[in-house]
C-alpha atoms as a PDB file:
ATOM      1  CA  UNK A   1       3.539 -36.362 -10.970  1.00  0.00           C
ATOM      2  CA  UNK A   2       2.176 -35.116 -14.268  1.00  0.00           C
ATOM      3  CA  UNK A   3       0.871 -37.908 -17.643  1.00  0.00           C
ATOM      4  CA  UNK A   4       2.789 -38.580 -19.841  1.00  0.00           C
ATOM      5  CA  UNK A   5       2.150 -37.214 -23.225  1.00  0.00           C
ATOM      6  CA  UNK A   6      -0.775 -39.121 -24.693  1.00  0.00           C
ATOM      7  CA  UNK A   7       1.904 -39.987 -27.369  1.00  0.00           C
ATOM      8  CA  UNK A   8       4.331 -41.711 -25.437  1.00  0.00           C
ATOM      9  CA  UNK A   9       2.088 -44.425 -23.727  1.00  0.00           C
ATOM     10  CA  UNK A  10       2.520 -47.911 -24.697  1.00  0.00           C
ATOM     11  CA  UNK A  11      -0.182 -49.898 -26.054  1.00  0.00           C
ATOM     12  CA  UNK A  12      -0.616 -52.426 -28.414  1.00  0.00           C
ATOM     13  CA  UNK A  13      -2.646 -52.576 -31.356  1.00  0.00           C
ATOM     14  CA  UNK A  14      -5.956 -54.975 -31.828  1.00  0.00           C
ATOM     15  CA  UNK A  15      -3.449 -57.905 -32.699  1.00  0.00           C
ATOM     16  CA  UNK A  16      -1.341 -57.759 -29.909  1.00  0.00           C
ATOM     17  CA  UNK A  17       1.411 -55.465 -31.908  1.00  0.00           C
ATOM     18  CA  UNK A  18       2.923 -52.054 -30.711  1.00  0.00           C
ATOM     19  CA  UNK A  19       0.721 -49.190 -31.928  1.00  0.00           C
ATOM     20  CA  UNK A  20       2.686 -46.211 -31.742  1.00  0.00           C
ATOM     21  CA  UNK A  21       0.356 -43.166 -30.667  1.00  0.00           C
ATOM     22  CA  UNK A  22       2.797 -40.785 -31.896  1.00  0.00           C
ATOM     23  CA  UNK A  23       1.418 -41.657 -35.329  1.00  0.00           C
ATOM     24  CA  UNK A  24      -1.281 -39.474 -34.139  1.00  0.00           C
ATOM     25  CA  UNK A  25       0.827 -36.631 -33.572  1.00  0.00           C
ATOM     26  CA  UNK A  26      -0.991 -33.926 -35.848  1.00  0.00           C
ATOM     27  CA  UNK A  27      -4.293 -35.909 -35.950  1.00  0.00           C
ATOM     28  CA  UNK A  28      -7.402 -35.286 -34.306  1.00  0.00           C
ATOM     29  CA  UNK A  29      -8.504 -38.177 -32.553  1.00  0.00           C
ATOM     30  CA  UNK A  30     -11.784 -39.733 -30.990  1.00  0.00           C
ATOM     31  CA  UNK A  31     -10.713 -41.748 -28.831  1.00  0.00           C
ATOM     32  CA  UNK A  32     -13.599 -44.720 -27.920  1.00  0.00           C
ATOM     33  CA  UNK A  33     -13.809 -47.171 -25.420  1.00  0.00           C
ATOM     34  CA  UNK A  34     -15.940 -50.011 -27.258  1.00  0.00           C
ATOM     35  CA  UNK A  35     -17.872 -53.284 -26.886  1.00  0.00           C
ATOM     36  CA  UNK A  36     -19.206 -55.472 -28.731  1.00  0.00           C
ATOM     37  CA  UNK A  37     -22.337 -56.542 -26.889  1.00  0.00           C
ATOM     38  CA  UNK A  38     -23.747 -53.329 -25.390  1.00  0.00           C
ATOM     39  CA  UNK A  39     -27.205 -51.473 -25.986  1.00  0.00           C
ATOM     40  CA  UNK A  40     -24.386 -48.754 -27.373  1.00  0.00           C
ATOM     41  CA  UNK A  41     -22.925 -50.611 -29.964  1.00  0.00           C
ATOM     42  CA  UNK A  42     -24.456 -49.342 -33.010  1.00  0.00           C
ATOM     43  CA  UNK A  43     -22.310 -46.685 -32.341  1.00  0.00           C
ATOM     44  CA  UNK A  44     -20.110 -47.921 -34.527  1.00  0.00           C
ATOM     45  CA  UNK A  45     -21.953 -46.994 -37.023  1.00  0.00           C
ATOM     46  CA  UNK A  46     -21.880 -43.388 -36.756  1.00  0.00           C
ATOM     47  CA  UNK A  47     -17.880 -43.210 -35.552  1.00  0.00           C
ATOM     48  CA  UNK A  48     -17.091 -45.555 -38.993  1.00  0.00           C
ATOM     49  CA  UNK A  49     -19.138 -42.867 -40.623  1.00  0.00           C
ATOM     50  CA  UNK A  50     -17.224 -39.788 -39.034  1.00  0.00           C
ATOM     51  CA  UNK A  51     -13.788 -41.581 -39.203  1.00  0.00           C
ATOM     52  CA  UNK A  52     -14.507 -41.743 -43.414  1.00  0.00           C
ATOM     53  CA  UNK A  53     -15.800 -38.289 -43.482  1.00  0.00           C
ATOM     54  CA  UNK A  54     -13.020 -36.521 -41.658  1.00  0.00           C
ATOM     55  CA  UNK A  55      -9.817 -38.712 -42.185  1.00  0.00           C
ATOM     56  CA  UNK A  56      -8.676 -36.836 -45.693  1.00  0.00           C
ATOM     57  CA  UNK A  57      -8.944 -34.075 -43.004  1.00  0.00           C
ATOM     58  CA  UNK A  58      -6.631 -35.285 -40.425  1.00  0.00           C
ATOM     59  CA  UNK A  59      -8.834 -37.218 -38.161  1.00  0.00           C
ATOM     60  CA  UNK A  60      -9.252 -40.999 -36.853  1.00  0.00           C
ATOM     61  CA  UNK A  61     -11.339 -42.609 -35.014  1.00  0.00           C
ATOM     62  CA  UNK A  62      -9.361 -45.012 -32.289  1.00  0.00           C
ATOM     63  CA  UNK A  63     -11.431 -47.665 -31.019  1.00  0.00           C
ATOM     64  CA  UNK A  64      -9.981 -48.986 -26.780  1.00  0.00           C
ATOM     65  CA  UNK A  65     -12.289 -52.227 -26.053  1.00  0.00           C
ATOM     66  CA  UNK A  66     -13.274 -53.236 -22.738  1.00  0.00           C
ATOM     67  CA  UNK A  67     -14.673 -55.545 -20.819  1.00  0.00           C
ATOM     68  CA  UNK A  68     -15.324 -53.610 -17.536  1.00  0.00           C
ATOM     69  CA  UNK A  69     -18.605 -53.086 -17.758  1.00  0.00           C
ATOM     70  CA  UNK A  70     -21.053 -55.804 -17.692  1.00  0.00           C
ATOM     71  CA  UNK A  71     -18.720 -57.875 -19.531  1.00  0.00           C
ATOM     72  CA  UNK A  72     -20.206 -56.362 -22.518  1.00  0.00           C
ATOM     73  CA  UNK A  73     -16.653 -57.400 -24.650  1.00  0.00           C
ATOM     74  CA  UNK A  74     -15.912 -60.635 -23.716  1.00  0.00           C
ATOM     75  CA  UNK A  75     -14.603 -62.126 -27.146  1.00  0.00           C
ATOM     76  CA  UNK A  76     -10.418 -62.665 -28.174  1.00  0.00           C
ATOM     77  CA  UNK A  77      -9.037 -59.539 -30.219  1.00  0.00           C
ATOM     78  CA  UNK A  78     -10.065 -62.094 -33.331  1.00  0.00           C
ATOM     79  CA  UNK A  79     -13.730 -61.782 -32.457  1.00  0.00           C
ATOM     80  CA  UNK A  80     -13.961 -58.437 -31.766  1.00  0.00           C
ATOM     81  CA  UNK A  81     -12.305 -57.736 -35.430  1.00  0.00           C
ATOM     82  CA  UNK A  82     -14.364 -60.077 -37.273  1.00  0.00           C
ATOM     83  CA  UNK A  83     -17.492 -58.402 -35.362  1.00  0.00           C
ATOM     84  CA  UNK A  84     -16.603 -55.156 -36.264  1.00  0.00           C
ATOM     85  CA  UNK A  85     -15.388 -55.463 -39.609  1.00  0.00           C
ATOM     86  CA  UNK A  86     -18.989 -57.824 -40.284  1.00  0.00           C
ATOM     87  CA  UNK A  87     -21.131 -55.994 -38.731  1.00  0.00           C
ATOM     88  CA  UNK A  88     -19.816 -52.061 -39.091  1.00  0.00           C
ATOM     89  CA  UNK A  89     -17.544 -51.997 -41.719  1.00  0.00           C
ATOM     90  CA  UNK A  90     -15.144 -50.644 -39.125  1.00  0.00           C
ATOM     91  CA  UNK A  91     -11.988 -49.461 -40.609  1.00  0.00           C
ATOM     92  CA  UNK A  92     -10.525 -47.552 -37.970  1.00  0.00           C
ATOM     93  CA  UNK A  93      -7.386 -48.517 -35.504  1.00  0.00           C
ATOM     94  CA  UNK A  94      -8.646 -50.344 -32.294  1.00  0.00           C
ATOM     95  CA  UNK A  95      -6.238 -50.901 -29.448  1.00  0.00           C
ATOM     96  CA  UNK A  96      -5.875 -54.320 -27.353  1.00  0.00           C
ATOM     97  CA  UNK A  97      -8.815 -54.717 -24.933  1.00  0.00           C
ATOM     98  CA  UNK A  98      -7.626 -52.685 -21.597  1.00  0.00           C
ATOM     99  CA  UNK A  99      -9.128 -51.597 -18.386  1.00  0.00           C
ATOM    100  CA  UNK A 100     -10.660 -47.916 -18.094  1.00  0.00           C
ATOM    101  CA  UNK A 101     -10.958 -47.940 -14.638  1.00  0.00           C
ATOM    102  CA  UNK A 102      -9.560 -49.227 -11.336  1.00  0.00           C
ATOM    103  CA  UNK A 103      -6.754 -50.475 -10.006  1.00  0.00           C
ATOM    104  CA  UNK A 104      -6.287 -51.996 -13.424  1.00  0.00           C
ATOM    105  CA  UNK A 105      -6.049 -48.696 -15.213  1.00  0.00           C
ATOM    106  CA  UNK A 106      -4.752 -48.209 -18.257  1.00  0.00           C
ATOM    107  CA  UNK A 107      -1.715 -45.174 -18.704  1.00  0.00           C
ATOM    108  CA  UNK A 108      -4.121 -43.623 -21.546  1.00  0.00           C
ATOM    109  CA  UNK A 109      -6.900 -43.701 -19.488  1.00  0.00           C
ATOM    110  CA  UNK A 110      -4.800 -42.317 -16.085  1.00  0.00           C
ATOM    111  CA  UNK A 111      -4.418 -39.435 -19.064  1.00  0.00           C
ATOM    112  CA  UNK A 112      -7.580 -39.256 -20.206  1.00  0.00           C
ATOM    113  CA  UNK A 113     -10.093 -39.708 -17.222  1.00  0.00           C
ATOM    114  CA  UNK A 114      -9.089 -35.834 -15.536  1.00  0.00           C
ATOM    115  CA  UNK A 115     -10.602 -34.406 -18.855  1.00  0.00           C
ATOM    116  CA  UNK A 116     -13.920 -32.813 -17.543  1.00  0.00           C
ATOM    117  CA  UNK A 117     -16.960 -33.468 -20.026  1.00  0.00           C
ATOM    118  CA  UNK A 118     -18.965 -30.087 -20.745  1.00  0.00           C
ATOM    119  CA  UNK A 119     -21.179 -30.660 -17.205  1.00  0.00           C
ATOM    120  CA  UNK A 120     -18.069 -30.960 -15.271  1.00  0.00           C
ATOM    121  CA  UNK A 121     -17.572 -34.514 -14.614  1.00  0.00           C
ATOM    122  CA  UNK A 122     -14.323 -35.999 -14.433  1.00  0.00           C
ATOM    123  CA  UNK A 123     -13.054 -39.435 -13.072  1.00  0.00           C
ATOM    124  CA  UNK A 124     -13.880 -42.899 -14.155  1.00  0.00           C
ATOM    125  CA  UNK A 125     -15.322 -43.789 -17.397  1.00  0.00           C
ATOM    126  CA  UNK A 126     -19.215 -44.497 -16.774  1.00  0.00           C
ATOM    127  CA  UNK A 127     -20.349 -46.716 -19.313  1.00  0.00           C
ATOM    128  CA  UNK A 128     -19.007 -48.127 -23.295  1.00  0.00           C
ATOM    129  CA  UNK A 129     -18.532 -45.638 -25.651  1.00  0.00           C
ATOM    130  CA  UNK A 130     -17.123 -42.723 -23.254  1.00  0.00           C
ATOM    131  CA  UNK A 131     -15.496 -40.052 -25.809  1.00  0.00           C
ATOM    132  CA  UNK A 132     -12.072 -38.275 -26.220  1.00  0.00           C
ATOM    133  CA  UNK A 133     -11.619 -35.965 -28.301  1.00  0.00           C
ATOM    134  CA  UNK A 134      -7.716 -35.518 -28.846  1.00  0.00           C
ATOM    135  CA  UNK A 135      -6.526 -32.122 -30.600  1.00  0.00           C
ATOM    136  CA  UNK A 136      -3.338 -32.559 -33.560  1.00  0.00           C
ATOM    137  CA  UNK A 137      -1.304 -31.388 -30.279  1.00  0.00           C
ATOM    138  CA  UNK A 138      -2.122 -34.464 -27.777  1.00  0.00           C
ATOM    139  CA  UNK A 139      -4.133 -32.727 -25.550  1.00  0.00           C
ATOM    140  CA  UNK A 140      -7.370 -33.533 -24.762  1.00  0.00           C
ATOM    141  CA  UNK A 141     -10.332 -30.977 -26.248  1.00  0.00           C
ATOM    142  CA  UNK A 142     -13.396 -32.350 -25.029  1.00  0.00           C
ATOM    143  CA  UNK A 143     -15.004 -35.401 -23.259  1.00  0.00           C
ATOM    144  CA  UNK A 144     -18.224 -36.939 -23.694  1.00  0.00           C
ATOM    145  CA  UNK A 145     -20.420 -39.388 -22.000  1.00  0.00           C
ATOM    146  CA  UNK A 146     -21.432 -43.072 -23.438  1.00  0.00           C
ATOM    147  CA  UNK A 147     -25.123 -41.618 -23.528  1.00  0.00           C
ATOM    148  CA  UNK A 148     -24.040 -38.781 -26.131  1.00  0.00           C
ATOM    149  CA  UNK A 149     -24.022 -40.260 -29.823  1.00  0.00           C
ATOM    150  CA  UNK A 150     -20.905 -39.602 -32.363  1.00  0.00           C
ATOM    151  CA  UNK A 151     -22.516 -38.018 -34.589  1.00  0.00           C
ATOM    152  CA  UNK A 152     -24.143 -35.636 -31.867  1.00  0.00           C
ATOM    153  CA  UNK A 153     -24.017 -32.080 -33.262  1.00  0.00           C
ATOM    154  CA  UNK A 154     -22.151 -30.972 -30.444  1.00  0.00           C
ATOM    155  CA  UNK A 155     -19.440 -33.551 -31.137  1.00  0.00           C
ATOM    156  CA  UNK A 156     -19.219 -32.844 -35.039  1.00  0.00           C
ATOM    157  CA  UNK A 157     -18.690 -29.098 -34.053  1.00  0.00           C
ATOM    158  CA  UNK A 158     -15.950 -30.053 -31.745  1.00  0.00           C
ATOM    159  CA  UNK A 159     -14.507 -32.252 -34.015  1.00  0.00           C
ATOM    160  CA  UNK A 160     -14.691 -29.503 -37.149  1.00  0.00           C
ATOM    161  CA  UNK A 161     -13.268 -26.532 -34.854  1.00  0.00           C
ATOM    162  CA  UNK A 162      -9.819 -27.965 -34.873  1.00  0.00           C
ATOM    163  CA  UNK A 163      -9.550 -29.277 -38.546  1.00  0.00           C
ATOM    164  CA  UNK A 164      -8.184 -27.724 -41.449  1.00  0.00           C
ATOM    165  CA  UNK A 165     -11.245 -26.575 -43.648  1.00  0.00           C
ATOM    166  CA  UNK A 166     -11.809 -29.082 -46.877  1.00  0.00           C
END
């Protein structure tokens, strides 16, 4: 049985209302799976930065907490707002909290997770902060690990090859 098309999977926005991935359709996207109290978090930082840089450009920035790993997100879809619009400035979308891996699984991560990163892997997400990267057409460009930062000059170049030049 194939996915779905990364557009048509339900999920609800950071509030608990129907976010409609399709609105994506012709956006790139970097798609993040966050939390709040990790070693990884100031993170945010740099993906705020990129989603400002590159949205006139046709790119976004779409933030998927989690808890799954050492309950590192543990706070209501409130706290996690206030704590990212406090503390990063965050303006980008950012998805209910979900489950990456397991039984649990999320439909956008059954989608994402057989993207292989550029060293092969492929399968569950390993840490916070596992990257997408989402072309305007759905599918999935590249994948990088939790270790490997936003703003990573590998990641920018990805991120540039399939935009429209400024």
């Amino acid at each position: 049985m194939t996915q779905p098309p990364i557009y048509d999977v339900p999920i609800a926005d950071l509030q608990g209302k129907p976010l409609d991935l399709a609105q994506f359709r012709g956006t790139e996207v970097l798609v993040v799976n966050v939390a709040s109290r990790c070693g990884k978090t100031p993170q945010y930082a740099a993906l705020e930065e990129l989603h400002e840089r590159y949205a006139a450009r046709g790119f976004s920035v779409l933030g998927v907490p989690c808890n799954q790993f050492g309950g590192q997100e543990p706070g209501t879809a409130e706290e996690i707002a206030e704590f990212c619009s406090a503390t990063y400035g965050v303006t980008f979308p950012m998805t209910e909290k979900i489950e990456v891996n397991g039984a649990g699984r999320h439909p956008l991560y059954e989608a994402l997770a057989t993207e292989a990163d550029a060293e092969g892997y492929t399968g569950d997400i390993r840490w916070n902060f596992e990257k997408f990267l989402v072309g305007p057409d759905g599918e999935v460009r590249a994948r990088f690990g939790p270790q490997t930062r936003p703003d990573a000059p590998e990641v920018v170049a990805a991120i540039e090859a399939a935009l429209p030049t400024s």
